[in-house]
C-alpha atoms as a PDB file:
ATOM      1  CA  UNK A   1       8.717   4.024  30.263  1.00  0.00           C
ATOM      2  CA  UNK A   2       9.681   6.647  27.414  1.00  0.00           C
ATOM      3  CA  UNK A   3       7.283   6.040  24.310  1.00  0.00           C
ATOM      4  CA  UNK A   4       8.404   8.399  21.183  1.00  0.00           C
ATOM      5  CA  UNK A   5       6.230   8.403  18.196  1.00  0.00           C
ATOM      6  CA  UNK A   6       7.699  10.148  15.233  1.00  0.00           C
ATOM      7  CA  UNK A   7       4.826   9.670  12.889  1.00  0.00           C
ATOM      8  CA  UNK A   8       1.475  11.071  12.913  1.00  0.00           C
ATOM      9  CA  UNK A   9      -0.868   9.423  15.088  1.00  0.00           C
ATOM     10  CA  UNK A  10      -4.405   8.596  15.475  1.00  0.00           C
ATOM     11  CA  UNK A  11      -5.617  11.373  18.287  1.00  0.00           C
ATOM     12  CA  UNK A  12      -8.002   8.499  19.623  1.00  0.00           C
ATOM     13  CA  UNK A  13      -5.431   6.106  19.661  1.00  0.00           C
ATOM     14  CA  UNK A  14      -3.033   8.789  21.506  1.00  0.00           C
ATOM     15  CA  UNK A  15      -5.479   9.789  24.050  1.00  0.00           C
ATOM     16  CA  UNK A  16      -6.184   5.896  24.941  1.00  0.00           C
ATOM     17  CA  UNK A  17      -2.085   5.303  25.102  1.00  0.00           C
ATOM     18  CA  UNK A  18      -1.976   8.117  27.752  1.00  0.00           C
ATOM     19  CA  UNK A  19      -4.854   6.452  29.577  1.00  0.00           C
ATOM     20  CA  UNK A  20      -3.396   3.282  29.328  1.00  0.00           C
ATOM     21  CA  UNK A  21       0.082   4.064  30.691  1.00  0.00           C
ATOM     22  CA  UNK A  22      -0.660   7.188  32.647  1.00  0.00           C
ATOM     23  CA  UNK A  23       2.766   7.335  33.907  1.00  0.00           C
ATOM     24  CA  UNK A  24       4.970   6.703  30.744  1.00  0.00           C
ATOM     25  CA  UNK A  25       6.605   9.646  29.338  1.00  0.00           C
ATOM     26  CA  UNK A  26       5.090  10.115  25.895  1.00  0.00           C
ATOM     27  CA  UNK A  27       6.572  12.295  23.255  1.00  0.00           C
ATOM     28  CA  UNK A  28       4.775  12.919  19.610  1.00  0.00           C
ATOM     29  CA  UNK A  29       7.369  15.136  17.273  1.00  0.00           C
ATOM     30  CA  UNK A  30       8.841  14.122  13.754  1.00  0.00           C
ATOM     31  CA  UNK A  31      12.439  14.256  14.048  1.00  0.00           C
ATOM     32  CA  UNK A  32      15.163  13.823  11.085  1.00  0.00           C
ATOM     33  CA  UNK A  33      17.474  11.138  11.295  1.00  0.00           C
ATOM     34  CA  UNK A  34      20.269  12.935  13.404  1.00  0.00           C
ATOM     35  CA  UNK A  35      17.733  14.481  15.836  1.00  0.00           C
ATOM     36  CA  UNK A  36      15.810  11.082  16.034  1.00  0.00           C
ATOM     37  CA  UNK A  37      19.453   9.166  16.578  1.00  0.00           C
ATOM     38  CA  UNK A  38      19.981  11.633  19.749  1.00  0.00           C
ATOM     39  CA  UNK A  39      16.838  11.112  21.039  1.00  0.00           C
ATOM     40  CA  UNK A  40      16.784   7.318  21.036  1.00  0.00           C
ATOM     41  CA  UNK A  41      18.683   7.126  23.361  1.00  0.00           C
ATOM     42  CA  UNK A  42      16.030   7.191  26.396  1.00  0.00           C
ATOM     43  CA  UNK A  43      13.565   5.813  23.987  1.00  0.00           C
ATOM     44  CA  UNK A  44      11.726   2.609  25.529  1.00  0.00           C
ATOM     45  CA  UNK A  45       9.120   2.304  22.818  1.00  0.00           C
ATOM     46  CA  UNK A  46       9.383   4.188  19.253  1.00  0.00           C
ATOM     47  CA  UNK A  47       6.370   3.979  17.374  1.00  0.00           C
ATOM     48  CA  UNK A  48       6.415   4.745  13.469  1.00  0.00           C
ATOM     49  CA  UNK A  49       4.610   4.447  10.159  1.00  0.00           C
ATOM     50  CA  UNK A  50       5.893   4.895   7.028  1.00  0.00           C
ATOM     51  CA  UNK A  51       8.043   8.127   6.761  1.00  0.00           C
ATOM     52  CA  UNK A  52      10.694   7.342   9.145  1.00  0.00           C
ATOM     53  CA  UNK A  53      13.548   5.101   8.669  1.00  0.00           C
ATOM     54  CA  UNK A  54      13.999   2.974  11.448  1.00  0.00           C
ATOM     55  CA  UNK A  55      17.838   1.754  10.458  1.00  0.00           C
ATOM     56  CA  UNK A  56      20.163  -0.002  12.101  1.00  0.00           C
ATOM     57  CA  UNK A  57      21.801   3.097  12.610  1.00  0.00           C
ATOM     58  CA  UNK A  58      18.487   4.308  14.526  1.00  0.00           C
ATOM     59  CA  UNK A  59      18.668   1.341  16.036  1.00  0.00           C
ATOM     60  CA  UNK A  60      22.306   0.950  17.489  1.00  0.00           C
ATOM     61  CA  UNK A  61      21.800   4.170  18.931  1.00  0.00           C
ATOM     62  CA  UNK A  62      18.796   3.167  21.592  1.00  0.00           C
ATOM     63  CA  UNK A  63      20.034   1.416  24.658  1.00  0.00           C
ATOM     64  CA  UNK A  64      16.873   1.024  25.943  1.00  0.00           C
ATOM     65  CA  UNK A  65      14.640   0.430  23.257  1.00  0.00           C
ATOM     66  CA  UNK A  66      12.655  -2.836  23.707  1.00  0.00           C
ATOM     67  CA  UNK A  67       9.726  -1.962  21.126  1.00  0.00           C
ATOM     68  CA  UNK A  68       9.415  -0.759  17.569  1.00  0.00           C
ATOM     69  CA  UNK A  69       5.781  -0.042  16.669  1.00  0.00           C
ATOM     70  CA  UNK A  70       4.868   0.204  13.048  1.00  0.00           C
ATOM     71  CA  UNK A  71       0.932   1.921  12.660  1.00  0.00           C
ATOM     72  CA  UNK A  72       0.415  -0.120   9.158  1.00  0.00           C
ATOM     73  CA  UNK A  73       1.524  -3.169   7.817  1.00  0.00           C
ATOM     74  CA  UNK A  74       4.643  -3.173   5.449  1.00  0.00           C
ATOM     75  CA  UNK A  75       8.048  -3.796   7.639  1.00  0.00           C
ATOM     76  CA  UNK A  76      10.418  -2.653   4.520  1.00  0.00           C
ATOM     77  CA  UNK A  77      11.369   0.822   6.531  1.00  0.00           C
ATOM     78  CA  UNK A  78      12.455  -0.830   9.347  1.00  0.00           C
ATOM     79  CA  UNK A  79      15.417  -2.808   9.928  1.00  0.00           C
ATOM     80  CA  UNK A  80      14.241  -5.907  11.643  1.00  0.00           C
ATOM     81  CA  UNK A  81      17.218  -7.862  11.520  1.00  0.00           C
ATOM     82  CA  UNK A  82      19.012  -5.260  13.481  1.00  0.00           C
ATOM     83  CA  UNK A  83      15.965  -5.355  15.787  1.00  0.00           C
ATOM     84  CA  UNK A  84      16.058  -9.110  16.097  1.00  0.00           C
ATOM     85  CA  UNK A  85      19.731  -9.307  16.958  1.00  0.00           C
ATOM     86  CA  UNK A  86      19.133  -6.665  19.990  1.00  0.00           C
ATOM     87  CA  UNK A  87      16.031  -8.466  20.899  1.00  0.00           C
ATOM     88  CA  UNK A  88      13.660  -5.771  19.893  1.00  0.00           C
ATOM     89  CA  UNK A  89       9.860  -6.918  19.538  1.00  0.00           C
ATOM     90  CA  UNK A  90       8.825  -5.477  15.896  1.00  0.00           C
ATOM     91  CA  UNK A  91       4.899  -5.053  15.854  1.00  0.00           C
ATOM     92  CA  UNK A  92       2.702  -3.882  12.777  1.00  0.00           C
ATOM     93  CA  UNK A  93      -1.247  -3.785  12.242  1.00  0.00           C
ATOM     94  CA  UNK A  94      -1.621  -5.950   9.317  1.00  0.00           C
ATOM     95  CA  UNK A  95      -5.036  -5.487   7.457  1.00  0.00           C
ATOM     96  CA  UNK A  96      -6.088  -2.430   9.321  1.00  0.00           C
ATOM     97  CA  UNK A  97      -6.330  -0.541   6.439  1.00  0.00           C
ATOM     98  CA  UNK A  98      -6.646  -3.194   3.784  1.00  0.00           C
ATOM     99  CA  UNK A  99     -10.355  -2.078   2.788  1.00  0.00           C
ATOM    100  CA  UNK A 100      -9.437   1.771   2.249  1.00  0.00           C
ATOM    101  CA  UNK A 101      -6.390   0.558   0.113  1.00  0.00           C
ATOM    102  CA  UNK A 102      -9.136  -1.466  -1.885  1.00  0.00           C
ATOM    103  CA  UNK A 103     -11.292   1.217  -2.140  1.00  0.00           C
ATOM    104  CA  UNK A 104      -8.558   2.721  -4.043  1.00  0.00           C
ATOM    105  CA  UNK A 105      -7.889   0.759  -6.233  1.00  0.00           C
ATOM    106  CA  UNK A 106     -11.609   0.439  -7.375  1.00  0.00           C
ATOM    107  CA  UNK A 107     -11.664   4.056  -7.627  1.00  0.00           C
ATOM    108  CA  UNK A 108      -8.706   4.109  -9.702  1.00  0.00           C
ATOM    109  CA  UNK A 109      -9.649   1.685 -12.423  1.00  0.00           C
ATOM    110  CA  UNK A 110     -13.167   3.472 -12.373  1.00  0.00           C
ATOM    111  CA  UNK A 111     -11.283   6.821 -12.857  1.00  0.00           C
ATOM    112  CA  UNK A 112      -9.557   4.970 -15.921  1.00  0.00           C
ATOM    113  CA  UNK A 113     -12.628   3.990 -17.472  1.00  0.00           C
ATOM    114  CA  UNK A 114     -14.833   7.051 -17.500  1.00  0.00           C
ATOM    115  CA  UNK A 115     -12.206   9.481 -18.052  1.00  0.00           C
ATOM    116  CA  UNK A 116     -12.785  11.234 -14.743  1.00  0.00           C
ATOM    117  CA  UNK A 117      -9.654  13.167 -14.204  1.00  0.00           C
ATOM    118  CA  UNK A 118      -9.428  13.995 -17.616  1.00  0.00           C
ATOM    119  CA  UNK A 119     -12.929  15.252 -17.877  1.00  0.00           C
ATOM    120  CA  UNK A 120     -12.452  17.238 -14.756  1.00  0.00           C
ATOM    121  CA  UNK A 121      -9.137  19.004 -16.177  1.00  0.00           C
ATOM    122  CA  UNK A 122     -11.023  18.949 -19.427  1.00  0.00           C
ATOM    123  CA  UNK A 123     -13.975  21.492 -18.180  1.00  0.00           C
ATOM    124  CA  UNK A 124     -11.840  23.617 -15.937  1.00  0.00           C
ATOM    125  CA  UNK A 125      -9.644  24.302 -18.785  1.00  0.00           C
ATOM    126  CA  UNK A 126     -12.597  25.533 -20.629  1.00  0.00           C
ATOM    127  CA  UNK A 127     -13.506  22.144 -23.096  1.00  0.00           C
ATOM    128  CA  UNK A 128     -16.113  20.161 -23.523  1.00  0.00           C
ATOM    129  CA  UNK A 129     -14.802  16.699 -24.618  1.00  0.00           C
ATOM    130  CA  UNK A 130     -18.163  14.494 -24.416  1.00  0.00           C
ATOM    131  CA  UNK A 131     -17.523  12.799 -27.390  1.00  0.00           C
ATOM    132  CA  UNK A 132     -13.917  12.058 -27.073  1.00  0.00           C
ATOM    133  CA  UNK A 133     -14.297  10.680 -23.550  1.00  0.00           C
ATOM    134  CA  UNK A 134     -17.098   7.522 -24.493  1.00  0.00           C
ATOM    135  CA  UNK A 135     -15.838   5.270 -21.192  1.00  0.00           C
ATOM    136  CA  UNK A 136     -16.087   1.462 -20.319  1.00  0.00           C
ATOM    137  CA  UNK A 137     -18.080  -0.304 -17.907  1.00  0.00           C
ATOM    138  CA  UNK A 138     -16.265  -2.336 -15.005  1.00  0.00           C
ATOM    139  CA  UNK A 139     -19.006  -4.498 -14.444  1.00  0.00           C
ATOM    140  CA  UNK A 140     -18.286  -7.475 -16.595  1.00  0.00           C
ATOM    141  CA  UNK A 141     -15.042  -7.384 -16.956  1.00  0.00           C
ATOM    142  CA  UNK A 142     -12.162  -9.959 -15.694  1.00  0.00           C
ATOM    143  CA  UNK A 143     -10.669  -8.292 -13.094  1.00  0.00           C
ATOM    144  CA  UNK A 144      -7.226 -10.269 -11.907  1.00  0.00           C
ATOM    145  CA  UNK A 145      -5.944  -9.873  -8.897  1.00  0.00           C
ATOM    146  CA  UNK A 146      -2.328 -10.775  -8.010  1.00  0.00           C
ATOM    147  CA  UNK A 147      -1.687 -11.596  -3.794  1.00  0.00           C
ATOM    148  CA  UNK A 148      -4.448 -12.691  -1.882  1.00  0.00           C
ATOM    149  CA  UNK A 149      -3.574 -11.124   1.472  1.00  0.00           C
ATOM    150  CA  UNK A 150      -6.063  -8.489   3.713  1.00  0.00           C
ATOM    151  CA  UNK A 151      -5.638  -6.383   0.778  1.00  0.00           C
ATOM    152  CA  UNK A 152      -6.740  -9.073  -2.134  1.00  0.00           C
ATOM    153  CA  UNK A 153      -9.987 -10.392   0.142  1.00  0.00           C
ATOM    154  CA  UNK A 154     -11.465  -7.026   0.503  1.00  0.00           C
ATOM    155  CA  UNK A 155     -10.487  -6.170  -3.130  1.00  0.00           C
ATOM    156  CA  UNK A 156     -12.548  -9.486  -4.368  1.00  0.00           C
ATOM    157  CA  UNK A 157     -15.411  -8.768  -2.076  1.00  0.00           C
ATOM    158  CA  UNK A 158     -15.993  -5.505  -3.521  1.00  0.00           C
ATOM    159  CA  UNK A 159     -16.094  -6.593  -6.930  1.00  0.00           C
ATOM    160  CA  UNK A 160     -18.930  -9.316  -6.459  1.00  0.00           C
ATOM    161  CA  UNK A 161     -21.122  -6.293  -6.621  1.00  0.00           C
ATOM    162  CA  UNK A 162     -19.840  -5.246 -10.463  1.00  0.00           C
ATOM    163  CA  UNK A 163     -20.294  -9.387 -10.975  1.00  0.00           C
ATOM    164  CA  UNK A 164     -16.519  -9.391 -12.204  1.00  0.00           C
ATOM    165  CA  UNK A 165     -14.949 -12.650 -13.653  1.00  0.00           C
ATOM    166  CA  UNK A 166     -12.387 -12.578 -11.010  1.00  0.00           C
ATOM    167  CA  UNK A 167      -8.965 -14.101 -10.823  1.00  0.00           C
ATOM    168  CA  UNK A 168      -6.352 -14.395  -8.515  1.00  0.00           C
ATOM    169  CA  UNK A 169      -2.876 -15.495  -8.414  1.00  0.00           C
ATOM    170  CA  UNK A 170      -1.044 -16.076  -5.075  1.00  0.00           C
ATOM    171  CA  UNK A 171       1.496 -18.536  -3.783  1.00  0.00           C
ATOM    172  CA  UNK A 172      -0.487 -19.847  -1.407  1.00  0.00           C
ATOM    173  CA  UNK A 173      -3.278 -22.328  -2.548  1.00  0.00           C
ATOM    174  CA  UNK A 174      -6.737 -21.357  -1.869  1.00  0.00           C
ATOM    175  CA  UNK A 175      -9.293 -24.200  -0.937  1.00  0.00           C
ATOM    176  CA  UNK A 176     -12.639 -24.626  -2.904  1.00  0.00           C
ATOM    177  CA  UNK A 177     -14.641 -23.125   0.271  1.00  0.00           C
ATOM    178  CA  UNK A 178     -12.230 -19.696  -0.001  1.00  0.00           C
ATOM    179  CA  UNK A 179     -12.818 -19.669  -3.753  1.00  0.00           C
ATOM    180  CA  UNK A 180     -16.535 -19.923  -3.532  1.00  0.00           C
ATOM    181  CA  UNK A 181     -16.770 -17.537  -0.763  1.00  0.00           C
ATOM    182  CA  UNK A 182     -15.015 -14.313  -2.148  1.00  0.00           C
ATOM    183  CA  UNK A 183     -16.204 -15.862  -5.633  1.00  0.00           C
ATOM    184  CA  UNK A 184     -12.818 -15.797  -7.435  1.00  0.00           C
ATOM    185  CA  UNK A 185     -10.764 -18.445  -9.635  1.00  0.00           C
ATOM    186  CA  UNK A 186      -7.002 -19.410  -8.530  1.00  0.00           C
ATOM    187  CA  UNK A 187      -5.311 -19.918 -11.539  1.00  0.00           C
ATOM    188  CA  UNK A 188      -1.433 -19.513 -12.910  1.00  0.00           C
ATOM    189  CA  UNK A 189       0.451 -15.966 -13.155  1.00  0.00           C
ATOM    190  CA  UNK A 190       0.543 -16.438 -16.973  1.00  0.00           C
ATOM    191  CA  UNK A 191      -2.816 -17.241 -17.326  1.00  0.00           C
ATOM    192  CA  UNK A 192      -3.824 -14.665 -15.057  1.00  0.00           C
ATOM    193  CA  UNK A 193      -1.736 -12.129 -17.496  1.00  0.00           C
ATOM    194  CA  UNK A 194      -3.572 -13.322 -20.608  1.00  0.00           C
ATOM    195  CA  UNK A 195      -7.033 -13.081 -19.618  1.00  0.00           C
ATOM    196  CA  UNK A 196      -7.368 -10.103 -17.460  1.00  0.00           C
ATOM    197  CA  UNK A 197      -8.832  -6.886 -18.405  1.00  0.00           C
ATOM    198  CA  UNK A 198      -7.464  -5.212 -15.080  1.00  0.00           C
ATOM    199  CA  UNK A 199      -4.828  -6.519 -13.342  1.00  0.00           C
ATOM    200  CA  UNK A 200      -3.726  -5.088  -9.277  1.00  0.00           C
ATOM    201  CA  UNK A 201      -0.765  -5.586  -7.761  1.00  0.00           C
ATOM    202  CA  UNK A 202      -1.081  -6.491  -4.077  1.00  0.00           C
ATOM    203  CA  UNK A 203       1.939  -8.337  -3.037  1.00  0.00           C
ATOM    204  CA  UNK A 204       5.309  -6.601  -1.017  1.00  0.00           C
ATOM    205  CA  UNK A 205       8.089  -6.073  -2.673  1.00  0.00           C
ATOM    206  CA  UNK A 206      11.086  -8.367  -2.223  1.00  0.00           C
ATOM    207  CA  UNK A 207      13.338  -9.996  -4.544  1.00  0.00           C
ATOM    208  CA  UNK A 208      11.274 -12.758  -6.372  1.00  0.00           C
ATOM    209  CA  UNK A 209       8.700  -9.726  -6.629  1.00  0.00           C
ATOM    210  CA  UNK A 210      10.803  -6.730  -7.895  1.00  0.00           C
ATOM    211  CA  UNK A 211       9.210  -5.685 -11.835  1.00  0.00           C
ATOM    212  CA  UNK A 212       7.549  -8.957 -11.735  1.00  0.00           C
ATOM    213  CA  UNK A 213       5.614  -6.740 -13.916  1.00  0.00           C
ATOM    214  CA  UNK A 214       7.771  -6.276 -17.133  1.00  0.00           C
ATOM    215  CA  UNK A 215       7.912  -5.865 -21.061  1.00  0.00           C
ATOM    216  CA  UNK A 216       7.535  -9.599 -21.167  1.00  0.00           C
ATOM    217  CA  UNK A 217       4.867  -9.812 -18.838  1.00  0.00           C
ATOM    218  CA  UNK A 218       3.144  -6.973 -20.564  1.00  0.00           C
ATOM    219  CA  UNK A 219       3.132  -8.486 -23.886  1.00  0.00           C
ATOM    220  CA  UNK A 220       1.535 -11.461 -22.452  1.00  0.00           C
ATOM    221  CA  UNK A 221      -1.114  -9.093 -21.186  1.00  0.00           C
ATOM    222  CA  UNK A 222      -4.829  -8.387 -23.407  1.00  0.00           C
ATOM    223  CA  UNK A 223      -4.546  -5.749 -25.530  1.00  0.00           C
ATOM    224  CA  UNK A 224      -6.457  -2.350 -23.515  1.00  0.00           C
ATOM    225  CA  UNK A 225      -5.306  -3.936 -20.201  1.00  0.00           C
ATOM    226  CA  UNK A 226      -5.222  -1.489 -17.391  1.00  0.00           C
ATOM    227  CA  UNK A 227      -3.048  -2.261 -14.483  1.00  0.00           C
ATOM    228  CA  UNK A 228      -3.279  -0.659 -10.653  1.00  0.00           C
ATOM    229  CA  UNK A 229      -0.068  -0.819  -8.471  1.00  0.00           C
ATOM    230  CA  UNK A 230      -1.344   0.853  -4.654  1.00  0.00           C
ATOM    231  CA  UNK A 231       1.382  -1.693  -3.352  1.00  0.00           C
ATOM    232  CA  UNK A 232       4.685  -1.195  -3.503  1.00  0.00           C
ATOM    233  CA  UNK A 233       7.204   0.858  -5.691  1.00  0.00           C
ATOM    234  CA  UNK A 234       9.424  -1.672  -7.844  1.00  0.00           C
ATOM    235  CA  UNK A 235       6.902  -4.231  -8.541  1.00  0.00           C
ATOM    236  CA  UNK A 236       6.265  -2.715 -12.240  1.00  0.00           C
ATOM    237  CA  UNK A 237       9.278  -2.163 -13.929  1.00  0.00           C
ATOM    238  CA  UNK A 238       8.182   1.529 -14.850  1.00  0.00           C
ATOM    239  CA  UNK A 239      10.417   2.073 -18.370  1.00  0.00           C
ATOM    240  CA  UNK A 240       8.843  -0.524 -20.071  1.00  0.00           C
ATOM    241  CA  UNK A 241       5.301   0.518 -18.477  1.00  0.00           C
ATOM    242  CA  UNK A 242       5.246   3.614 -20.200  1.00  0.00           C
ATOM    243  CA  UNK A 243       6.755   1.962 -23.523  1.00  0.00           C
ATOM    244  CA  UNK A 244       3.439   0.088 -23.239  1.00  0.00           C
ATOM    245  CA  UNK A 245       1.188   3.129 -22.413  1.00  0.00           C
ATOM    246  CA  UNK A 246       2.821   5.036 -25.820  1.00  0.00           C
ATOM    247  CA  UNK A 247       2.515   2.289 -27.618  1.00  0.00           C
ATOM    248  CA  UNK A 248      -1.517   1.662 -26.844  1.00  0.00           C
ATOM    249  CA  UNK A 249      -0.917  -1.634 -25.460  1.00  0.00           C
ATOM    250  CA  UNK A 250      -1.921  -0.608 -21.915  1.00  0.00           C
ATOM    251  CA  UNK A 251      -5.367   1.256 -21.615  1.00  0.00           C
ATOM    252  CA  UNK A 252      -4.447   2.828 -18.428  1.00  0.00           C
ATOM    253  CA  UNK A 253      -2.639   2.931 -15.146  1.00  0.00           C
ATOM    254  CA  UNK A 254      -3.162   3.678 -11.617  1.00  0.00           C
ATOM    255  CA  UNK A 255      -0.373   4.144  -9.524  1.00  0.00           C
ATOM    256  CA  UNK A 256      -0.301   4.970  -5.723  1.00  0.00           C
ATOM    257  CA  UNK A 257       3.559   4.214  -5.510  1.00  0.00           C
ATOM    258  CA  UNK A 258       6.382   4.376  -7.232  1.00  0.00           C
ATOM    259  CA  UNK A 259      10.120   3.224  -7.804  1.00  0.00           C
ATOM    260  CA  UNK A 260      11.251   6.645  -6.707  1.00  0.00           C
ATOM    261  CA  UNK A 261       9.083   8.714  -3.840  1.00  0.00           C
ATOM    262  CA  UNK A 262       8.098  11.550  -4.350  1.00  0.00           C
ATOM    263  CA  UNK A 263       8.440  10.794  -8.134  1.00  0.00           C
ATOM    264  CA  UNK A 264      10.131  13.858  -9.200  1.00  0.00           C
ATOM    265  CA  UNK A 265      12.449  13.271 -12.057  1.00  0.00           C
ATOM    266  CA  UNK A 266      11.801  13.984 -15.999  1.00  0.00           C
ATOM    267  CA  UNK A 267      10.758  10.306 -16.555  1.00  0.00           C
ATOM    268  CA  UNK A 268       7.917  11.086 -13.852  1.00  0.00           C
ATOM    269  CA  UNK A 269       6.896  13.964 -15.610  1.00  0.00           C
ATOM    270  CA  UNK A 270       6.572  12.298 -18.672  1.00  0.00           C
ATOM    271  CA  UNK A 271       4.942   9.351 -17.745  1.00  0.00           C
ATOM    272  CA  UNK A 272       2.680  11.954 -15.818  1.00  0.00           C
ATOM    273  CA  UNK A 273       1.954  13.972 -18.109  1.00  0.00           C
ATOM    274  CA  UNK A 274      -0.126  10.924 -20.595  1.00  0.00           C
ATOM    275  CA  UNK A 275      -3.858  11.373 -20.143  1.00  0.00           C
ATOM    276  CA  UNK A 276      -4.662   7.527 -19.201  1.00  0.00           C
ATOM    277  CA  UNK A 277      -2.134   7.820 -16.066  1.00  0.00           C
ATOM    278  CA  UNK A 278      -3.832   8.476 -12.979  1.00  0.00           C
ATOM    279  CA  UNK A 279      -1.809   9.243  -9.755  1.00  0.00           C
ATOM    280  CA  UNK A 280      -2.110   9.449  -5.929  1.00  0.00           C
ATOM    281  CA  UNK A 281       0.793  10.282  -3.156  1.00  0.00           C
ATOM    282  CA  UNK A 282       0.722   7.025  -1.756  1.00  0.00           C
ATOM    283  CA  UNK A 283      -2.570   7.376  -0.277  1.00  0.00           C
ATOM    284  CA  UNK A 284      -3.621   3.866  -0.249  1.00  0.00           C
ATOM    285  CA  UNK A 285      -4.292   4.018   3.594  1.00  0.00           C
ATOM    286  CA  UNK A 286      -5.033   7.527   4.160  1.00  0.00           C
ATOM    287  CA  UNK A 287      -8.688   7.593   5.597  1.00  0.00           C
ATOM    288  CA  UNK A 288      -9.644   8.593   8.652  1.00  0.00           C
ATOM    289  CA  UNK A 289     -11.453   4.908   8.861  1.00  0.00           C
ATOM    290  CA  UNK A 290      -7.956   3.295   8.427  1.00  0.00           C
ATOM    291  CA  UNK A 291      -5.744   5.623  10.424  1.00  0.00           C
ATOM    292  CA  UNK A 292      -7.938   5.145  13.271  1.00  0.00           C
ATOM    293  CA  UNK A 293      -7.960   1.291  13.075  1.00  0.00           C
ATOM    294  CA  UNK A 294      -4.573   1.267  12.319  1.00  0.00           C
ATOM    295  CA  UNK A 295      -3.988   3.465  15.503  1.00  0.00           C
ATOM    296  CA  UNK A 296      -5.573   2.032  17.996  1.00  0.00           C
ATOM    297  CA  UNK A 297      -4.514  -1.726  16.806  1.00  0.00           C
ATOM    298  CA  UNK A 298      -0.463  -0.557  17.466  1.00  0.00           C
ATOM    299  CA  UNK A 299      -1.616   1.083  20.469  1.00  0.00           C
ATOM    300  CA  UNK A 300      -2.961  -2.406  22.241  1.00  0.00           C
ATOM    301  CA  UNK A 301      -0.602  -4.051  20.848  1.00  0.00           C
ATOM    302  CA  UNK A 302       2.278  -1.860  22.409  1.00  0.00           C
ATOM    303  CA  UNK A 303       0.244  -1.661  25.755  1.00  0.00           C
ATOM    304  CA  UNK A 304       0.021  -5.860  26.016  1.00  0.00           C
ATOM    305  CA  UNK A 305       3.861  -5.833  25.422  1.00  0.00           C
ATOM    306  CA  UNK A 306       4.397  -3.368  28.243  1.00  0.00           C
ATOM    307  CA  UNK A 307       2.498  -5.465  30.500  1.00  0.00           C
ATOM    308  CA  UNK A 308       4.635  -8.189  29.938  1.00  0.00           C
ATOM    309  CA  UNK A 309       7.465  -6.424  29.995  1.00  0.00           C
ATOM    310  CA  UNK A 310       6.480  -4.803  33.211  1.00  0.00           C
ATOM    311  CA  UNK A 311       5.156  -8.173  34.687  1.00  0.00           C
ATOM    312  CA  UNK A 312       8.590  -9.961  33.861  1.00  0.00           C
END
C-alpha cells in the first residue's frame, strides 16, 4: 500500500498512520501538478487538503488509486465525479474544524467594531486616534447567520454568551427543540437581510449560492450592516460589496476568502486598502486545535477503508 500526502499534515496524525499501517509505503512532499501526475501512478491512497488540485487529470493518471483523502471538509478541489466513475472512495472530515472557523468569524466582527486593526496600525504609525475610533458593542445586536451546518451550530453557540438576537436562514427546516437549544430564530433569507446587524456566510459555494450576496441583496440589508464571508470565495459578489463599503451602506467586512486566491489584483488592493475591511489568508481552519482533529479524523477514516480493502 503506497499512501502519498501532498498537503501538510498533522505530525500526530502522521505518526499514528505509520503505526497503523506499519508496512505501507508513506510519502509526505508537495508536488506541482506535473510532478504529482508522475507520481500517481503507484499511488494507492493520496491524501490532500486544500492546496492541491485533485483533477481528473490527477486522477486519470493513478492506476491504482482506490482512496482520495481530503483533511477538511469542502470537496470543491477535488474532482469527485472523475473519482466516482473509477470507483474511488472520496473521504473528508466534516466539522473538524467548524469551531476554529467560528472563532473567526467572532473575532472578525469584534475586530470591526472596536477598530482593532486600525488602532493597531494607528499607534505603530505614530497616532493616537481615541476619539475617532468610539466602537460598538456585539452584545445585543441581531446577529444572522446564513447555513446551519457544523460551522452555523458552533457559530450560534458562541453567541448565547453576547445574548445576540440570533437568526438563521438554511434550507433545511429546523425543529422547535433545535431552535430552543442553540437559541436562534429560522426565518426567510429576506427577512434575515432586513433585520440583521451582522450577517455570516456559512454555506459552499455552488450554483444556487454563487453572489447570493449582491447589490440587491445589499440594499435590502440595515443600514451599518457588517457582513463576514470565512466560507467560500464567490458567495459575495465583491464589485458591488465595495460599492456598498464607499458608499457607507456597509459598516464593515470580514473576509477570509475571496473570488480570486491570493487576491492580488488592483481591485484587491483597493478594496484592501478601506479602513473597515479586515482580512485573513484563508485561515478559517488554521489552529493547531483543528489541524489536529482534522488530521487524525482522515487518518481513521483512511485506515478503516484499508481494512476493508485489505479484508475484501
Amino acid at each position: 500500500m503506497r499512501i502519498h500526502i501532498n498537503d501538510p499534515l498533522d505530525e500526530n496524525a502522521l505518526q499514528k498512520l505509520k503505526e497503523k499501517l506499519p508496512k505501507a509505503v508513506i510519502t509526505s512532499e508537495h508536488l506541482d501538478k506535473d510532478n504529482l501526475k508522475v507520481k500517481m501512478k503507484d499511488v494507492d491512497v493520496l491524501i490532500v487538503r486544500s492546496a492541491t488540485k485533485v483533477t481528473k487529470e490527477i486522477i486519470e493518471s493513478a492506476p491504482k488509486l482506490k482512496i482520495i483523502g481530503r483533511a477538511g471538509m469542502g470537496l470543491d478541489n477535488i474532482d469527485v465525479e472523475a473519482a466516482d466513475t473509477k470507483n474511488i472512495k472520496v473521504l473528508n472530515t466534516p466539522g473538524q474544524n467548524a469551531l476554529s472557523v467560528a472563532e473567526l468569524i467572532i473575532g472578525m466582527v469584534i475586530d470591526i467594531y472596536r477598530n482593532i486593526t486600525r488602532a493597531t496600525i494607528g499607534l505603530k504609525e505614530g497616532k493616537w486616534e481615541k476619539k475617532e475610533l468610539e466602537g460598538l458593542e456585539l452584545s445585543g445586536k441581531t446577529f444572522g447567520i446564513i447555513g446551519f451546518g457544523y460551522v452555523g451550530k458552533n457559530l450560534a453557540k458562541l453567541l448565547i454568551g453576547f445574548d445576540t438576537t440570533t437568526l438563521v436562514h438554511d434550507i433545511v427546516d429546523l425543529t422547535e427543540l433545535e431552535q430552543k437549544e442553540y437559541k436562534v430564530s429560522q426565518v426567510p433569507f429576506e427577512e434575515l437581510l432586513r433585520k440583521s446587524d451582522i450577517i455570516s456566510l456559512n454555506i459552499p459555494k455552488n450554483e444556487k449560492t454563487y453572489h447570493i450576496i449582491s447589490e440587491p441583496e445589499m440594499k435590502l440589508m440595515k443600514d451599518n450592516v457588517v457582513i463576514v464571508n470565512t466560507a467560500r470565495g464567490g458567495l459575495i459578489d465583491e464589485k458591488a460589496l465595495l460599492k456598498y463599503l464607499k458608499n457607507g451602506k456597509i459598516y464593515g467586512v470580514g473576509l477570509d476568502v475571496f473570488e480570486e486566491e491570493p487576491p492580488a489584483n488592483d481591485f484587491y488592493k483597493e478594496l484592501f486598502s478601506l479602513p473597515n475591511v479586515i482580512v485573513t489568508p484563508h485561515i478559517g481552519a488554521s489552529t493547531k486545535e483543528a489541524q489536529e482533529r482534522v488530521g487524525i479524523n482522515i487518518i481513521d477514516r483512511i485506515i478503516e477503508e484499508v481494512h476493508k480493502i485489505m479484508a475484501f
